[in-house]
PDB file of N, CA and C in Angstrom:
ATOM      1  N   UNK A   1     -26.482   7.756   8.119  1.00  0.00           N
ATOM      2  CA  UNK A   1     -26.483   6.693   7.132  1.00  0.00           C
ATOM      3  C   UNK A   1     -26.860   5.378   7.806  1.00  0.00           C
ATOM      4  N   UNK A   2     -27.480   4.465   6.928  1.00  0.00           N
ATOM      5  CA  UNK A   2     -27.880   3.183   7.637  1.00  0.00           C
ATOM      6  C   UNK A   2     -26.442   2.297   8.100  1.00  0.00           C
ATOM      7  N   UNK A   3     -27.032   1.499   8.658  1.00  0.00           N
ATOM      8  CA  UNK A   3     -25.729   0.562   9.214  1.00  0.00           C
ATOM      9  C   UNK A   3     -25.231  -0.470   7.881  1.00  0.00           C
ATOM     10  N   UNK A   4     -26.270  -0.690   7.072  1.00  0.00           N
ATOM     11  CA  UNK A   4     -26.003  -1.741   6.261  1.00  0.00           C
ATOM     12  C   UNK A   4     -24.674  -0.542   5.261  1.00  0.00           C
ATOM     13  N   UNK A   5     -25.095   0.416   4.990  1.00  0.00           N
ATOM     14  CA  UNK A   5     -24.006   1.839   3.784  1.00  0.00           C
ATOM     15  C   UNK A   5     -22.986   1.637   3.958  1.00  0.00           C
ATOM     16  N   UNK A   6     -23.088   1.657   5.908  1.00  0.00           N
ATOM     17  CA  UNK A   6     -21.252   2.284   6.155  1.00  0.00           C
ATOM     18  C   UNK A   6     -20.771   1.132   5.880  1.00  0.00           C
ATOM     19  N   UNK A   7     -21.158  -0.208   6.611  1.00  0.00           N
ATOM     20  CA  UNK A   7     -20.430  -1.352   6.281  1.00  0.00           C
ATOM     21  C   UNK A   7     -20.015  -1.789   5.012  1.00  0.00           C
ATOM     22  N   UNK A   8     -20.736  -1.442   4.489  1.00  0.00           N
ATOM     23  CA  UNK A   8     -20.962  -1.558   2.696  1.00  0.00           C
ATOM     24  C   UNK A   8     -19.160  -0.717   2.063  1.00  0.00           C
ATOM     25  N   UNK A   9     -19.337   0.601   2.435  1.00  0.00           N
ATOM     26  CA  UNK A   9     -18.406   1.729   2.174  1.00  0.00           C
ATOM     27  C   UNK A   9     -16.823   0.874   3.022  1.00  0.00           C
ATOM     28  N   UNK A  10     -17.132   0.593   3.766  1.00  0.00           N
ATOM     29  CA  UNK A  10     -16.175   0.019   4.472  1.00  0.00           C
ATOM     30  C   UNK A  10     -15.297  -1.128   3.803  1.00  0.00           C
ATOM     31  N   UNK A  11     -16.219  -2.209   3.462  1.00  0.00           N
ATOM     32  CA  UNK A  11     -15.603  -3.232   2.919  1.00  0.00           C
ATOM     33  C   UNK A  11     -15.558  -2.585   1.677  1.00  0.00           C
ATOM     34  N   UNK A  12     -15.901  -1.861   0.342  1.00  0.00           N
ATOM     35  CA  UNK A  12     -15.157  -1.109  -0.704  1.00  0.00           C
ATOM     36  C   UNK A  12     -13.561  -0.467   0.134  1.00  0.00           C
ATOM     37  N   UNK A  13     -13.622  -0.258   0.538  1.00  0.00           N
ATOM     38  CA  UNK A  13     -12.316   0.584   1.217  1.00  0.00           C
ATOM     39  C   UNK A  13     -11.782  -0.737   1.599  1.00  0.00           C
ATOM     40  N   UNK A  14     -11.692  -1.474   2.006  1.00  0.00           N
ATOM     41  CA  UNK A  14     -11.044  -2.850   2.198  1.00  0.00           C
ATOM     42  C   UNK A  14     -10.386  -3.361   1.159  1.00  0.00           C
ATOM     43  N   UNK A  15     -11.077  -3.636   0.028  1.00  0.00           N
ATOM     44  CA  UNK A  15     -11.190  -3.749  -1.116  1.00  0.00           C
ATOM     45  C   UNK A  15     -10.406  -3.280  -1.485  1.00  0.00           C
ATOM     46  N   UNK A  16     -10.458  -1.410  -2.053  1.00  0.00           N
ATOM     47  CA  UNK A  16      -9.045  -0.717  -2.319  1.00  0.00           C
ATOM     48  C   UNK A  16      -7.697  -0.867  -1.774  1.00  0.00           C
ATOM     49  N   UNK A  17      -7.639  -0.762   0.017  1.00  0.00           N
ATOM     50  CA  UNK A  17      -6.527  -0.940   0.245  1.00  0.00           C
ATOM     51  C   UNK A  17      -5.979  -2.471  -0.012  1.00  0.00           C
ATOM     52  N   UNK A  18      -6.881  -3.670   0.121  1.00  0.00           N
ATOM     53  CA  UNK A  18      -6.236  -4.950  -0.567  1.00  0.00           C
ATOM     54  C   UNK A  18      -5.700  -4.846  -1.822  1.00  0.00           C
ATOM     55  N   UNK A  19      -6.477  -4.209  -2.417  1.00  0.00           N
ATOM     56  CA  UNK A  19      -5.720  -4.192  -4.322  1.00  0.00           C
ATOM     57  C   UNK A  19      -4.676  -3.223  -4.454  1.00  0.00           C
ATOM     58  N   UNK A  20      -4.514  -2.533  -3.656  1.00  0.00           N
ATOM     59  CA  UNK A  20      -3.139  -1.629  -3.239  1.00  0.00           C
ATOM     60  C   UNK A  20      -1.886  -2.262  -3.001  1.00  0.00           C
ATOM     61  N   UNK A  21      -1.990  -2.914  -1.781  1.00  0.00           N
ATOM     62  CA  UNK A  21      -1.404  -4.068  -0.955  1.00  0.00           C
ATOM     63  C   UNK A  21      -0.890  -5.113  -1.714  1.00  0.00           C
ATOM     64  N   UNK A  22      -1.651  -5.678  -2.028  1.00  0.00           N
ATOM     65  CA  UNK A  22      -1.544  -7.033  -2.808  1.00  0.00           C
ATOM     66  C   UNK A  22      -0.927  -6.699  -4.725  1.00  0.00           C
ATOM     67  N   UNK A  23      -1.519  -5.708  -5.308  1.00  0.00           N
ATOM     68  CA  UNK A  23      -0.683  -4.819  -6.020  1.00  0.00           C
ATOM     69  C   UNK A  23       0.592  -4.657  -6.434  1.00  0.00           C
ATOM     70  N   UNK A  24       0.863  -3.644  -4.936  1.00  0.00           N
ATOM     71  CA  UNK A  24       2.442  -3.065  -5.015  1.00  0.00           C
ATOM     72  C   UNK A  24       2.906  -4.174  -4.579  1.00  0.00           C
ATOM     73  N   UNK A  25       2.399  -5.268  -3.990  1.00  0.00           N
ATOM     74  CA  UNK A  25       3.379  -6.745  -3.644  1.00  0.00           C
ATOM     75  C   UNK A  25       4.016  -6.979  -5.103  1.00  0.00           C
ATOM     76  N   UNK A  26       3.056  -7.700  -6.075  1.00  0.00           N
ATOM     77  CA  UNK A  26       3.591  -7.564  -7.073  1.00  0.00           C
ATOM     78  C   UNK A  26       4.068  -7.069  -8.291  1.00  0.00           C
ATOM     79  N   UNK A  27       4.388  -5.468  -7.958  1.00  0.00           N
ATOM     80  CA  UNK A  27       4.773  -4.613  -9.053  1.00  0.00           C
ATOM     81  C   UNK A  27       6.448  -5.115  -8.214  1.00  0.00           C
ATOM     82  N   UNK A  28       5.851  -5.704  -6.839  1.00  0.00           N
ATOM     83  CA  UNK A  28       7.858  -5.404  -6.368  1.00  0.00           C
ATOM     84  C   UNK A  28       8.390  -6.251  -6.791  1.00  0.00           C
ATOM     85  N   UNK A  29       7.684  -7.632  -6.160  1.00  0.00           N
ATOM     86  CA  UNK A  29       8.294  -8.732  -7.085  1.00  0.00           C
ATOM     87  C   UNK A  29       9.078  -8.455  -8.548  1.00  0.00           C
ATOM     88  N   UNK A  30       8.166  -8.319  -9.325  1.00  0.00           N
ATOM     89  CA  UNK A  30       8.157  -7.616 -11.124  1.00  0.00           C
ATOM     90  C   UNK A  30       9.493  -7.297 -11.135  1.00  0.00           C
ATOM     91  N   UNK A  31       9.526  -5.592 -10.120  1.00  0.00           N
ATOM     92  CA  UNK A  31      10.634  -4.845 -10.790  1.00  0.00           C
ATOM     93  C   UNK A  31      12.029  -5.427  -9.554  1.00  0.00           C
ATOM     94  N   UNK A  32      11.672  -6.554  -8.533  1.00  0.00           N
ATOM     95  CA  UNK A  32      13.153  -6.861  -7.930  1.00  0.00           C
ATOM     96  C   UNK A  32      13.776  -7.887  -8.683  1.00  0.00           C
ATOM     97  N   UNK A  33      13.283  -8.569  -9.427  1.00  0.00           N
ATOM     98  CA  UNK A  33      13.774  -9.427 -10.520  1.00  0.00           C
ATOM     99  C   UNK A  33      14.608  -8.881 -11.077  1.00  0.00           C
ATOM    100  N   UNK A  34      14.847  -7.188 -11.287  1.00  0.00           N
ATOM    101  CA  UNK A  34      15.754  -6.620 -12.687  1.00  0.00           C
ATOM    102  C   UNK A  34      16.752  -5.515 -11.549  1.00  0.00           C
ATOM    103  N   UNK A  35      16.020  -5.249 -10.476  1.00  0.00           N
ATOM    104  CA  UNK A  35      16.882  -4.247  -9.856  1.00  0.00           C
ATOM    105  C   UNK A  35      18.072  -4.721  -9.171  1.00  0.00           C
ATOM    106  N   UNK A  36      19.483  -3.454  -9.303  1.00  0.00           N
ATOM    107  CA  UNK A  36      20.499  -3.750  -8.937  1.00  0.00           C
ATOM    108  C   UNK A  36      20.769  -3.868  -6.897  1.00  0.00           C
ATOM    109  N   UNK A  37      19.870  -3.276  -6.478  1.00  0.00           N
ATOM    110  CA  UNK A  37      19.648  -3.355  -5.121  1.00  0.00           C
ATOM    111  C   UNK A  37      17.967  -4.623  -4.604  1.00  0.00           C
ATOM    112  N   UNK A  38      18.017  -5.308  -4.666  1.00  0.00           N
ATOM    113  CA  UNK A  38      16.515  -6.013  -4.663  1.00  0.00           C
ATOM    114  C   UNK A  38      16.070  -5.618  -2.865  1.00  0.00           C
ATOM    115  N   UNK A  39      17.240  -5.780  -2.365  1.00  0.00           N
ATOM    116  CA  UNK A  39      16.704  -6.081  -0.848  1.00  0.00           C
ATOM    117  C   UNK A  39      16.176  -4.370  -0.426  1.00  0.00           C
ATOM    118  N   UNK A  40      16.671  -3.482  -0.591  1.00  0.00           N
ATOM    119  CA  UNK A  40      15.887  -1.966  -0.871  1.00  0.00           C
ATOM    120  C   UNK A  40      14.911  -2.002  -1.133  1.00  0.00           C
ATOM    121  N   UNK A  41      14.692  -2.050  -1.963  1.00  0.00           N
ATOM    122  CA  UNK A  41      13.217  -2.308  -3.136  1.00  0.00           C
ATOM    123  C   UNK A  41      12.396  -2.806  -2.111  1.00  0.00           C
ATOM    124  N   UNK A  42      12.602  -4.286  -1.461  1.00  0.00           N
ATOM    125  CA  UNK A  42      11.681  -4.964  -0.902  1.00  0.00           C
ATOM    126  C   UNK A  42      11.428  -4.216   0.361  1.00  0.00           C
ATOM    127  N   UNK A  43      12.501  -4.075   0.954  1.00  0.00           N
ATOM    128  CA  UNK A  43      12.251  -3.301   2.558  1.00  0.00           C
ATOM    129  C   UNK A  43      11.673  -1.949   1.822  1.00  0.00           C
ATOM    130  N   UNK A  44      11.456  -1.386   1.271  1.00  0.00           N
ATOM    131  CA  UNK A  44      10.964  -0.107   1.079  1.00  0.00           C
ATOM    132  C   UNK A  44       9.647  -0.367   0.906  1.00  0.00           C
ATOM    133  N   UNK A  45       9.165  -0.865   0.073  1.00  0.00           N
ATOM    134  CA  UNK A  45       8.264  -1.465  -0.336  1.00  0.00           C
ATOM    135  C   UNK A  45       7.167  -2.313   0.707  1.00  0.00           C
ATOM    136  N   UNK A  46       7.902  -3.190   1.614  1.00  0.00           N
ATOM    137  CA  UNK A  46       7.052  -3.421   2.522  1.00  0.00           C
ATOM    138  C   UNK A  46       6.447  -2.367   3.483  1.00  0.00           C
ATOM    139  N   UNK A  47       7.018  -1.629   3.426  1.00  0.00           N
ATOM    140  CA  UNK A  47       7.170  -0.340   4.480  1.00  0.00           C
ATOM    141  C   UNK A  47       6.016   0.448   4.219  1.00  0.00           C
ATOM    142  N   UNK A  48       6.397   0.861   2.886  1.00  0.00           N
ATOM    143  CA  UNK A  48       4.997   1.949   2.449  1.00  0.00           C
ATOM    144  C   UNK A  48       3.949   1.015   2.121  1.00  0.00           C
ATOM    145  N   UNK A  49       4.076  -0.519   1.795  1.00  0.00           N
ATOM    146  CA  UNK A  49       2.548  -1.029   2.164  1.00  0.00           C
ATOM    147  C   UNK A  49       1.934  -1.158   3.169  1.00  0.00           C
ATOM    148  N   UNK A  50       2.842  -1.145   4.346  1.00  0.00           N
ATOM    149  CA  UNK A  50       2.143  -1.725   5.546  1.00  0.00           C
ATOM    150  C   UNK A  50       1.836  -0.138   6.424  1.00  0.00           C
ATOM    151  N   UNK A  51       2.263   0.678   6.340  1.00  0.00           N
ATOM    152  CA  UNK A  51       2.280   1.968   6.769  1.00  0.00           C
ATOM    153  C   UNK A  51       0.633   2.652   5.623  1.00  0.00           C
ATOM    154  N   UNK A  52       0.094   2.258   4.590  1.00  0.00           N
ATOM    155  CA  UNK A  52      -0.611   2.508   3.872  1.00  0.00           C
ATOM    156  C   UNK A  52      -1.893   1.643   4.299  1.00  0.00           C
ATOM    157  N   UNK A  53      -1.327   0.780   4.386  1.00  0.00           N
ATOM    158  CA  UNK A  53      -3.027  -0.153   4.441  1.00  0.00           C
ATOM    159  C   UNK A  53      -3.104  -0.373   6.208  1.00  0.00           C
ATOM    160  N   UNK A  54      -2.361   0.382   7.053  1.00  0.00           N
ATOM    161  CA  UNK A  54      -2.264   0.449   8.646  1.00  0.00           C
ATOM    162  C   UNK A  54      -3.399   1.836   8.690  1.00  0.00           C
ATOM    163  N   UNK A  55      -2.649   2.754   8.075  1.00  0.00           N
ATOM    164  CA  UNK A  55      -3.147   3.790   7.987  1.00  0.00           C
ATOM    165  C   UNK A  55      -4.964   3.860   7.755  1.00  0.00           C
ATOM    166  N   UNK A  56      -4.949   3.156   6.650  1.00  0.00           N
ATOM    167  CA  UNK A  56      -6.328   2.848   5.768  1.00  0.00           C
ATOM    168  C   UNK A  56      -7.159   2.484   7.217  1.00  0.00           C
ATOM    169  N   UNK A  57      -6.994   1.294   7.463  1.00  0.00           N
ATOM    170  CA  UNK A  57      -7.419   0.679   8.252  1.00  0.00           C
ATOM    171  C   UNK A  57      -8.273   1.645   9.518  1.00  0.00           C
ATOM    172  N   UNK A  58      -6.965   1.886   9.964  1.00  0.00           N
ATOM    173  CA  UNK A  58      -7.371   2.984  11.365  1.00  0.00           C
ATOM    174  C   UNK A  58      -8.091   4.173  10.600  1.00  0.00           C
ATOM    175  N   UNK A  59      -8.278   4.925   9.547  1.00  0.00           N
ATOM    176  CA  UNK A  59      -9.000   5.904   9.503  1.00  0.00           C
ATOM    177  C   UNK A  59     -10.479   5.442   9.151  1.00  0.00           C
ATOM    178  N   UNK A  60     -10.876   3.905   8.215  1.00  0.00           N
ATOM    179  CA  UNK A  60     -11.846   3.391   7.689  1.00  0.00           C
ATOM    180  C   UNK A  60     -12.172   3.082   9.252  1.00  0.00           C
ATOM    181  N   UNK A  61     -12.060   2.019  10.181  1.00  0.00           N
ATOM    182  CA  UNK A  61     -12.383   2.053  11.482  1.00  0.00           C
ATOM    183  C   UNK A  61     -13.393   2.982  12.414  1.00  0.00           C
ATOM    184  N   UNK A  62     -12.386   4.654  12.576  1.00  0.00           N
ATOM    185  CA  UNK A  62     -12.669   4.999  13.079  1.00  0.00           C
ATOM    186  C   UNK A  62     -13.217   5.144  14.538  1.00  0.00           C
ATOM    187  N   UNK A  63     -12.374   4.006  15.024  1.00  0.00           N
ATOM    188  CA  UNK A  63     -13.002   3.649  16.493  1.00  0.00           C
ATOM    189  C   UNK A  63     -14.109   2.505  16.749  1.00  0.00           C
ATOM    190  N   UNK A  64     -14.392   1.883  16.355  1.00  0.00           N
ATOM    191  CA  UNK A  64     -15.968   0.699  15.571  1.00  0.00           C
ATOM    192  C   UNK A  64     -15.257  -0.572  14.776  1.00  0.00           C
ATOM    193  N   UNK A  65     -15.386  -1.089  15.831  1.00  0.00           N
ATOM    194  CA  UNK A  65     -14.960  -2.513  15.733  1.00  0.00           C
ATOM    195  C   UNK A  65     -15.298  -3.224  14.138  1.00  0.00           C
ATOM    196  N   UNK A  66     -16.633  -3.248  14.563  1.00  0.00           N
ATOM    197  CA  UNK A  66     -17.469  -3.804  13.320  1.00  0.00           C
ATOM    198  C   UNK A  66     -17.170  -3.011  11.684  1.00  0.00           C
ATOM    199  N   UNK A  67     -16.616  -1.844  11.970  1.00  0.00           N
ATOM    200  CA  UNK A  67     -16.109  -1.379  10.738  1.00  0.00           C
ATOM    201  C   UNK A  67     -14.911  -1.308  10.308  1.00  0.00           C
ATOM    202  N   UNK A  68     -13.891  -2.224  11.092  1.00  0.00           N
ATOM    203  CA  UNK A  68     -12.586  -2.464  11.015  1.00  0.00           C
ATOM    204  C   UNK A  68     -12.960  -4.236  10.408  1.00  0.00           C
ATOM    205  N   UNK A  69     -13.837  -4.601  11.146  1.00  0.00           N
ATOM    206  CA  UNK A  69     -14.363  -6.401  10.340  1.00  0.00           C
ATOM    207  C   UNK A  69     -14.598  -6.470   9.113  1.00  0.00           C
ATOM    208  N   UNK A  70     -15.542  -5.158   8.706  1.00  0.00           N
ATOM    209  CA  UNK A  70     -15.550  -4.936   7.410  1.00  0.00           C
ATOM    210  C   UNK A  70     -15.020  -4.520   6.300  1.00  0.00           C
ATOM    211  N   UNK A  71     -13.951  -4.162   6.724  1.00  0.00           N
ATOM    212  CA  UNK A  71     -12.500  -3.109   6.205  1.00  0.00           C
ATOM    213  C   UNK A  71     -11.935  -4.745   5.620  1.00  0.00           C
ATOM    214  N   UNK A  72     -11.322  -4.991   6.990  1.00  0.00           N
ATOM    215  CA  UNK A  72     -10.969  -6.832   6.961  1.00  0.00           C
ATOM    216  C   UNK A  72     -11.287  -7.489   6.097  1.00  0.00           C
ATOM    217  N   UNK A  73     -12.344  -7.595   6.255  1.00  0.00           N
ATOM    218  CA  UNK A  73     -12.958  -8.554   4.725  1.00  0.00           C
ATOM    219  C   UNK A  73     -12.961  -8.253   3.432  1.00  0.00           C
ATOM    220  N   UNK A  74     -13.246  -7.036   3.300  1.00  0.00           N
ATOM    221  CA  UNK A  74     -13.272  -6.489   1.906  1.00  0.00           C
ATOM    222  C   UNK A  74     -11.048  -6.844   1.545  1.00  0.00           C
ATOM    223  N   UNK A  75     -10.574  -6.062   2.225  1.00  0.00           N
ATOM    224  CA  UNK A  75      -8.836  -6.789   2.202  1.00  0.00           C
ATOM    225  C   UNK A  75      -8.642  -8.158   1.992  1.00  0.00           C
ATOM    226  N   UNK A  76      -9.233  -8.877   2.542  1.00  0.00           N
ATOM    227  CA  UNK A  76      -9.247 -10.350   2.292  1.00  0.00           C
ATOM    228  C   UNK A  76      -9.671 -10.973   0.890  1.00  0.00           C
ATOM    229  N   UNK A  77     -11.034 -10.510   0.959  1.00  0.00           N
ATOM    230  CA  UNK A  77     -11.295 -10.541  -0.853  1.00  0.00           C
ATOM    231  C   UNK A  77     -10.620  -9.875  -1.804  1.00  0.00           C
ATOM    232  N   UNK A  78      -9.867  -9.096  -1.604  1.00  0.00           N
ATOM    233  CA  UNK A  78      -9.138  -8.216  -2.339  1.00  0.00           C
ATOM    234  C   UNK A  78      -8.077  -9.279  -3.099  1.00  0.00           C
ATOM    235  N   UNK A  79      -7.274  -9.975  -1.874  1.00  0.00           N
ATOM    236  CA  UNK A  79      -6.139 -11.018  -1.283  1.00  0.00           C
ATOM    237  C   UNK A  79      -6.548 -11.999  -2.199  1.00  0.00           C
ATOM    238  N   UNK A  80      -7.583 -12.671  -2.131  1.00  0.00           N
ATOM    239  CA  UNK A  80      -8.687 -13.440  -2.681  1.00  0.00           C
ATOM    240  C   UNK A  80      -8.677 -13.050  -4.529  1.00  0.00           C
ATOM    241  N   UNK A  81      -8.896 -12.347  -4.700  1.00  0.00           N
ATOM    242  CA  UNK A  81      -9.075 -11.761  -6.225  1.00  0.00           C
ATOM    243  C   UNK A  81      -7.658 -11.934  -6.975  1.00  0.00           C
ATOM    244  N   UNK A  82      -6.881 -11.219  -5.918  1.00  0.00           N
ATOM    245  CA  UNK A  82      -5.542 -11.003  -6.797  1.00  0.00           C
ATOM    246  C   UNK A  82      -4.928 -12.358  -7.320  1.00  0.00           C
ATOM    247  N   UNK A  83      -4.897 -12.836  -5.755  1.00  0.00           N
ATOM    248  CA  UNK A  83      -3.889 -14.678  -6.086  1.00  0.00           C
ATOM    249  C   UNK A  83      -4.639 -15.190  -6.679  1.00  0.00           C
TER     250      UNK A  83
END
């Protein structure tokens, strides 16, 4: 595949895991407002985001710098969109 695809594919995958991320941030917010445990919720919650979009990251990567920049950015715009 050309260099311009993967980067391309990359920052979409950036993209997803930002709107994931940024997302479940605020579905937690949402539902710690009403829940009887909030601080659970949140530590749980940070957990499987950051363990999810860690994950993302290192498999979109793959060892290639430049496709972890592009991962990056597309997350950033993601970040960008949501707020």
């Amino acid at each position: 595949m050309t260099r311009i695809l993967i980067f391309s594919l990359a920052g979409i995958a950036g993209l997803g895991l930002g709107v994931m991320f940024f997302g479940g941030l605020w579905w937690t917010i949402r539902r710690g407002l009403t829940s009887p445990r909030p601080a659970m919720l949140f530590l749980g919650s940070a957990l499987l985001r950051m363990a999810v979009a860690l994950a993302g990251f290192y498999l979109v990567a793959g060892g290639e710098w430049p496709r972890l920049v592009a991962c990056l950015i597309g997350f950033l715009v993601a970040r960008s969109i949501i707020t």
